[in-house]
Protein backbone atom coordinates (compact mmCIF):
# COMPACT_ATOMS: atom_id res chain seq x y z
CA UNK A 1 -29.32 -4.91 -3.64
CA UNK A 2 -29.70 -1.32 -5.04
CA UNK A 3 -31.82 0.10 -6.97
CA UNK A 4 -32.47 3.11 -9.09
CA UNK A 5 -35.34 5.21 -9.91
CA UNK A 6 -36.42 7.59 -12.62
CA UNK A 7 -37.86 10.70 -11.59
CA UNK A 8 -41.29 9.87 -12.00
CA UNK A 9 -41.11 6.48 -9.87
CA UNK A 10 -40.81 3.76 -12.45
CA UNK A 11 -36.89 1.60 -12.10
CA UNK A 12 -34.38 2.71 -14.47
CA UNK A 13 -33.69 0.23 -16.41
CA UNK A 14 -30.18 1.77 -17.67
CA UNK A 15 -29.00 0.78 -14.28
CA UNK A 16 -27.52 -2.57 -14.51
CA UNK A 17 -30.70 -3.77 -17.09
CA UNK A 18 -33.71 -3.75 -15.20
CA UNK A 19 -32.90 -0.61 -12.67
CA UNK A 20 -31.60 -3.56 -9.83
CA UNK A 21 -28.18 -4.29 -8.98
CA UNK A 22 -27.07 -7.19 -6.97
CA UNK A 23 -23.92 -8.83 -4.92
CA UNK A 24 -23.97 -12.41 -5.86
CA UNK A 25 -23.26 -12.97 -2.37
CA UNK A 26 -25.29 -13.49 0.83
CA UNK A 27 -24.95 -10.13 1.78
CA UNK A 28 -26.65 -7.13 3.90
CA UNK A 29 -27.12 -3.35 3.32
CA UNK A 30 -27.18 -0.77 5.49
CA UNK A 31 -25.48 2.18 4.14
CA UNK A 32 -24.63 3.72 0.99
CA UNK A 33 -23.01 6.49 -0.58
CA UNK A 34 -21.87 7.85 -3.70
CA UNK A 35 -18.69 8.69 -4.55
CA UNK A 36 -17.79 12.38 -6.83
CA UNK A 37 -17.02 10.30 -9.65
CA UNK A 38 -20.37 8.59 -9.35
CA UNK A 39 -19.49 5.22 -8.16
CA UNK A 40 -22.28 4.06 -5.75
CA UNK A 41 -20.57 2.43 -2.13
CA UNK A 42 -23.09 0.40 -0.54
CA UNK A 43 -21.55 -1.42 3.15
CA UNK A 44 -23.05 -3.80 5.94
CA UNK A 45 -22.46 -6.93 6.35
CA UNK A 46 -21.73 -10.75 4.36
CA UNK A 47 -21.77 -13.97 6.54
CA UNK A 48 -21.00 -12.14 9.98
CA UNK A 49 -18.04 -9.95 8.59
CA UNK A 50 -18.15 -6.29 7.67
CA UNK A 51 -18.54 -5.69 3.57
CA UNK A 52 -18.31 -3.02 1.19
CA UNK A 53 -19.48 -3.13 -2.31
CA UNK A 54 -18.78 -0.86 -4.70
CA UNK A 55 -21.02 -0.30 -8.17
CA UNK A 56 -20.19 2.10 -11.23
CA UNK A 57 -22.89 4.31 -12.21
CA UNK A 58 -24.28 1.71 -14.45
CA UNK A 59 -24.91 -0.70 -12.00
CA UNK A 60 -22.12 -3.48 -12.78
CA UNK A 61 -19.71 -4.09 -9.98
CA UNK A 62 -16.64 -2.07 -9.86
CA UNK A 63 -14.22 -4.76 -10.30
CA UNK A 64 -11.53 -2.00 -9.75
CA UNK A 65 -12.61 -2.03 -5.71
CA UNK A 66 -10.56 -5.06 -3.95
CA UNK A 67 -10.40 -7.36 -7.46
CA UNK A 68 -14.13 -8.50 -7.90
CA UNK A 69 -16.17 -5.46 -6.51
CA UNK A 70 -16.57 -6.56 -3.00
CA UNK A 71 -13.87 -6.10 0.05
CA UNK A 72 -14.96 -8.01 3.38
CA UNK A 73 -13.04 -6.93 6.52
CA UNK A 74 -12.36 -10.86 8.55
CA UNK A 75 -11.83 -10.24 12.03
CA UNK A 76 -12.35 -13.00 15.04
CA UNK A 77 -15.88 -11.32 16.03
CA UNK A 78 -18.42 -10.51 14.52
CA UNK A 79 -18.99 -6.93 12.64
CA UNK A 80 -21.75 -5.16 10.80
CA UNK A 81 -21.59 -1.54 9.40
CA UNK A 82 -24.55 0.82 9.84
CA UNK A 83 -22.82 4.38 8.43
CA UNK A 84 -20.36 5.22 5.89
CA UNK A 85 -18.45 8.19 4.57
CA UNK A 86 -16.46 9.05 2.14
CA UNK A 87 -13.28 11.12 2.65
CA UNK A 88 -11.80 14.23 0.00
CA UNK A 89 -9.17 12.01 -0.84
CA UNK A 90 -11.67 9.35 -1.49
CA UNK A 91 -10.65 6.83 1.61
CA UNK A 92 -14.16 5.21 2.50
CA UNK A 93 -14.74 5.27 6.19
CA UNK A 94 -17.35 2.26 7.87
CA UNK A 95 -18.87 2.74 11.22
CA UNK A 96 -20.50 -0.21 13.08
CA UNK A 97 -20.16 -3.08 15.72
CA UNK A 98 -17.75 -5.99 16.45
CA UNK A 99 -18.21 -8.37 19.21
CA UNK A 100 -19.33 -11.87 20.17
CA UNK A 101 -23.29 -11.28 19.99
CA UNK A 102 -25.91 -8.16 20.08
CA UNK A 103 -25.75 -7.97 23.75
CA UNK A 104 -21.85 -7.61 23.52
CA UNK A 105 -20.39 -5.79 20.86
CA UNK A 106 -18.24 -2.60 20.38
CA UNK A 107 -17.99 0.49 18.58
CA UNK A 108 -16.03 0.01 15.19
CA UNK A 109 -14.74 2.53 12.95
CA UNK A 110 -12.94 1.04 9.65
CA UNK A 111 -10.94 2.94 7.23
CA UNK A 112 -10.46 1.38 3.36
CA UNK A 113 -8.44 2.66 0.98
CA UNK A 114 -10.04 3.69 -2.36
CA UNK A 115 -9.11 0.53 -3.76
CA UNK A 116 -11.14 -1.32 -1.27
CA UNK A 117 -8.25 -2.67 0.76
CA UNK A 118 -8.11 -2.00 4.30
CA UNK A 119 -6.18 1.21 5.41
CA UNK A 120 -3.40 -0.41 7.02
CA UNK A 121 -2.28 3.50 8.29
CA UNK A 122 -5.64 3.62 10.25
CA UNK A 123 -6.01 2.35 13.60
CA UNK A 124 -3.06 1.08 16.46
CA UNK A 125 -3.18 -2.42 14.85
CA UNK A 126 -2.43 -1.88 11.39
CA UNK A 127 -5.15 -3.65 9.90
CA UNK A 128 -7.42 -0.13 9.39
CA UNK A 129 -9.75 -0.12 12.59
CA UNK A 130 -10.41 0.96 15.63
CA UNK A 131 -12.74 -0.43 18.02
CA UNK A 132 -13.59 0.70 22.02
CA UNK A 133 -16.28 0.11 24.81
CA UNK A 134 -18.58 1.81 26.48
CA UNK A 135 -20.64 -1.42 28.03
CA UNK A 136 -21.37 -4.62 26.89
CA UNK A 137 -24.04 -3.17 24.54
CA UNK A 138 -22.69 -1.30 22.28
CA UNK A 139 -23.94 0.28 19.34
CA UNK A 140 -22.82 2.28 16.86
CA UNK A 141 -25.00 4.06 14.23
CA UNK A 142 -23.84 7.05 12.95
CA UNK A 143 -20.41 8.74 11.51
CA UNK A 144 -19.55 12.19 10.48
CA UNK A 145 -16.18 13.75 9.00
CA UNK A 146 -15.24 16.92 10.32
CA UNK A 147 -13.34 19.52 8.02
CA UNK A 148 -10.15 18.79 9.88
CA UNK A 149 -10.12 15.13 9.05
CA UNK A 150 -12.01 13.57 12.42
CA UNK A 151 -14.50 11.28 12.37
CA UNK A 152 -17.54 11.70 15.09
CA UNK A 153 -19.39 8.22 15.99
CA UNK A 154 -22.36 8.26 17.58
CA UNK A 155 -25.51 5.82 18.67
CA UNK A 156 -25.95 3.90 22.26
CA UNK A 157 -24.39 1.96 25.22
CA UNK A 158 -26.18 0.04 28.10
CA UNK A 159 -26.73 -2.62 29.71
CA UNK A 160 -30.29 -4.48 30.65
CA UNK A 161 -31.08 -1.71 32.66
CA UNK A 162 -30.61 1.42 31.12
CA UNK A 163 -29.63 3.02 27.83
CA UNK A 164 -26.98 6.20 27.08
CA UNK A 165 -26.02 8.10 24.07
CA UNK A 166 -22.37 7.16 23.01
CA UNK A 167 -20.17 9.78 21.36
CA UNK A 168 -16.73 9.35 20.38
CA UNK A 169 -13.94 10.86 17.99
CA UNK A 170 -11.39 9.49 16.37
CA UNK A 171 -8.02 11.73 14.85
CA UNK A 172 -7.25 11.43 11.35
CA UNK A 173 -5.04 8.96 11.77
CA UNK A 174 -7.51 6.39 13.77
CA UNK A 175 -6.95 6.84 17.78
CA UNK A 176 -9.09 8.26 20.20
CA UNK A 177 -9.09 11.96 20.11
CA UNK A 178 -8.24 13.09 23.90
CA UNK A 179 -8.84 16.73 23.23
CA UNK A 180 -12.97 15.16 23.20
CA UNK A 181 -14.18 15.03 26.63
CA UNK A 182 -10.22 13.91 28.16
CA UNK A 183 -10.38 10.31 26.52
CA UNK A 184 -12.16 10.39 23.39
CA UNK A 185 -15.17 9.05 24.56
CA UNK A 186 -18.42 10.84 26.04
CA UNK A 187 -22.01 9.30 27.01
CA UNK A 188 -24.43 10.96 28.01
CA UNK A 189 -27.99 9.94 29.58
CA UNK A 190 -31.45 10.24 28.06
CA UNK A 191 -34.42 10.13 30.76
CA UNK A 192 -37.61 8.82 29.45
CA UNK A 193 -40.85 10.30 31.34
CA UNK A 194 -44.01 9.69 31.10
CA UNK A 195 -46.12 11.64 28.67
């Protein structure tokens, strides 16, 4: 769901009716942003697969983005997104998880076209995303472009007994950047002391 406010608190009820628009799908949001034209991208997750939605600034689903408004992203694991960006060119990048459960999952990093279909140029496997480990546990949370096109991904990788923050980039074009820490990838540890 998103909704829309007027200044002053009350929904705005110019936004698809009654200031609340829905997927009619079981779905779950966890990022949004909006686009220069004013088309509202909101991404997470629908039945254990990654999902965009994308809304015109009225509120009704874009039916322009992948056919019907919605694109989901069906890979073997699972995957949730947590962070999204949009590029200049208007290319929608999703950061977030895939693996088998919570305790192991990896880093994710999805690139859609502005059409909502997958970026088939982004990524080694043609199908728009790249994915690495740190640990089993895994956790990606945030994404940032860079002027020159890279994407920064950051949030946490552990195990049961301790807990780092994970950095990576990515190049424009969706592999590991090796000029970042020699392979892309960086953690780094966070002590916790007693106050």
């Amino acid at each position: 769901e998103v909704a829309r406010f007027n200044v002053n608190g009350t929904p705005d009820n110019t936004f698809d009716g009654d200031g609340l628009a829905q997927v009619p799908s079981r779905a779950q949001a966890n990022a949004l942003a909006i686009q220069t034209d004013g088309k509202i991208v909101v991404a997470g997750r629908s039945s254990g697969d990654a999902a965009l939605a994308r809304f015109n600034s009225n509120g009704s689903l874009d039916t322009t983005f992948d056919g019907d408004g919605i694109a989901i992203l069906v890979l073997p694991d699972n995957q949730e997104i947590f962070d999204i960006a949009i590029q200049p060119d208007g290319k929608i990048i999703g950061g977030g998880n895939t693996g088998l459960s919570t305790f192991v999952q990896d880093f994710m990093v999805v690139r859609f076209n502005g059409n909502g279909t997958p970026d088939a140029s982004f990524g080694p496997s043609g199908i728009g995303v790249i994915q690495t480990s740190f640990n089993p546990g895994d956790s990606l949370r945030s994404i940032a472009l860079q002027t020159d096109g890279k994407i920064v991904a950051g949030g946490y990788t552990g195990d049961f007994n301790a807990t780092d923050f994970a950095l990576m980039r990515i190049t424009a074009t969706g592999s590991l950047d090796t000029t970042f820490d020699t392979d892309g990838k960086l953690t780094t540890s966070i002590r916790q002391t007693d106050l």
